[in-house]
Protein backbone atom coordinates (compact mmCIF):
# COMPACT_ATOMS: atom_id res chain seq x y z
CA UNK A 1 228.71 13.30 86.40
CA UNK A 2 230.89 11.19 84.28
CA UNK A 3 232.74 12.96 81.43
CA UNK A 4 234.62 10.45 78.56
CA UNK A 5 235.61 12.08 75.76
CA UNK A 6 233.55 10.88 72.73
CA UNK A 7 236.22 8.90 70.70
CA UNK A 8 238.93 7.32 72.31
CA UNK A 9 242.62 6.92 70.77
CA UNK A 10 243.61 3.37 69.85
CA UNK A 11 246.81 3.53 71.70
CA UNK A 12 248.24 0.34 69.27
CA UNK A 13 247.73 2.55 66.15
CA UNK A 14 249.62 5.70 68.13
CA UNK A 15 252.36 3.03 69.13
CA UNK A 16 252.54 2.29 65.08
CA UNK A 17 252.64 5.62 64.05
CA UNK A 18 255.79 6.69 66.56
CA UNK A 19 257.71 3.51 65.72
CA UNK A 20 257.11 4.95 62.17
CA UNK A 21 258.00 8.09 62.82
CA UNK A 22 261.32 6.42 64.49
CA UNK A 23 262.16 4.61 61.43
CA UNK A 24 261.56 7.08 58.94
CA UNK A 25 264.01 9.28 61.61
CA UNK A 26 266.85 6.79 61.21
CA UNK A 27 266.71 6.17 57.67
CA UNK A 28 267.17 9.83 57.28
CA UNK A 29 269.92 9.84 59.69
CA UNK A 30 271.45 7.40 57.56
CA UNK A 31 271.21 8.78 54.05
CA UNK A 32 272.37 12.23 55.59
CA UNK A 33 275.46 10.68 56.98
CA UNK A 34 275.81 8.69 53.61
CA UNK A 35 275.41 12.31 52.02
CA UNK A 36 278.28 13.92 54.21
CA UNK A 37 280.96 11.14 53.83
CA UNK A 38 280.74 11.39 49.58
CA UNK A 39 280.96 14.80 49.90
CA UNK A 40 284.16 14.78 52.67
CA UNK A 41 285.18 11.92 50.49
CA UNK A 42 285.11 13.87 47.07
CA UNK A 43 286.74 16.57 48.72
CA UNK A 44 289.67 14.57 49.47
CA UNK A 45 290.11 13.12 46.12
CA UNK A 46 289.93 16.38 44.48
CA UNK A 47 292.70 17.56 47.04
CA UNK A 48 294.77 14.30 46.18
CA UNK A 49 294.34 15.52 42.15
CA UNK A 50 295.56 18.99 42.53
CA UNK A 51 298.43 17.28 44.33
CA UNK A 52 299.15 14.84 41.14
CA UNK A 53 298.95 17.45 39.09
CA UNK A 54 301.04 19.98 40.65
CA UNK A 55 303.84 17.17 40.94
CA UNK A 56 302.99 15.77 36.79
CA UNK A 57 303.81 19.99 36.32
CA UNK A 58 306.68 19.85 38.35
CA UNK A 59 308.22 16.24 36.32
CA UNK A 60 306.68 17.81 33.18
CA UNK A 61 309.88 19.70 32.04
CA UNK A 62 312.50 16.63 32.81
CA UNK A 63 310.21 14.10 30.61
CA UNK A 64 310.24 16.61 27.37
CA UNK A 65 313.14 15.57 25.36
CA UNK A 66 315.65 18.48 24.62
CA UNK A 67 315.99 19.06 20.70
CA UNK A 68 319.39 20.05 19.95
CA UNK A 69 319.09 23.80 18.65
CA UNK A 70 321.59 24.55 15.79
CA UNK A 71 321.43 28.43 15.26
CA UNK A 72 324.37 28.81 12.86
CA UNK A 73 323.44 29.20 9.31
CA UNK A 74 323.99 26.34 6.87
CA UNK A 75 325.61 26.76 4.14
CA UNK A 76 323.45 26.90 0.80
């Protein structure tokens, strides 16, 4: 009694479709790790502008020009 199952798989189109699936696997990989270095990247420039501003603050007070305050009364 010989059994063979009624269809057989064409083991070259199964070879195509995992070397697909391999590719499409790696192009993820690849536009994930893309994803996670802008985001690690914008992290560290919004770190970097907190740090400008808090030192702009800190200068803020030396660039103002002093106005010379006269609080005697003139005389009128």
């Amino acid at each position: 009694m010989n059994t063979q199952p009624l269809s057989k798989p064409k083991s070259g189109r199964l070879r195509q479709r995992g070397t697909a699936l391999i590719v499409v696997i790696i192009l993820l990989s690849i536009i994930v790790m893309f994803a996670l270095s802008n985001v690690r990247t914008l992290d560290h420039l919004g770190r970097e502008l907190r740090l400008l501003e808090v030192q702009q603050l800190r200068n803020l007070p030396a660039a103002i020009p002093r106005l010379p305050t006269n609080n005697s009364k003139q005389p009128g």
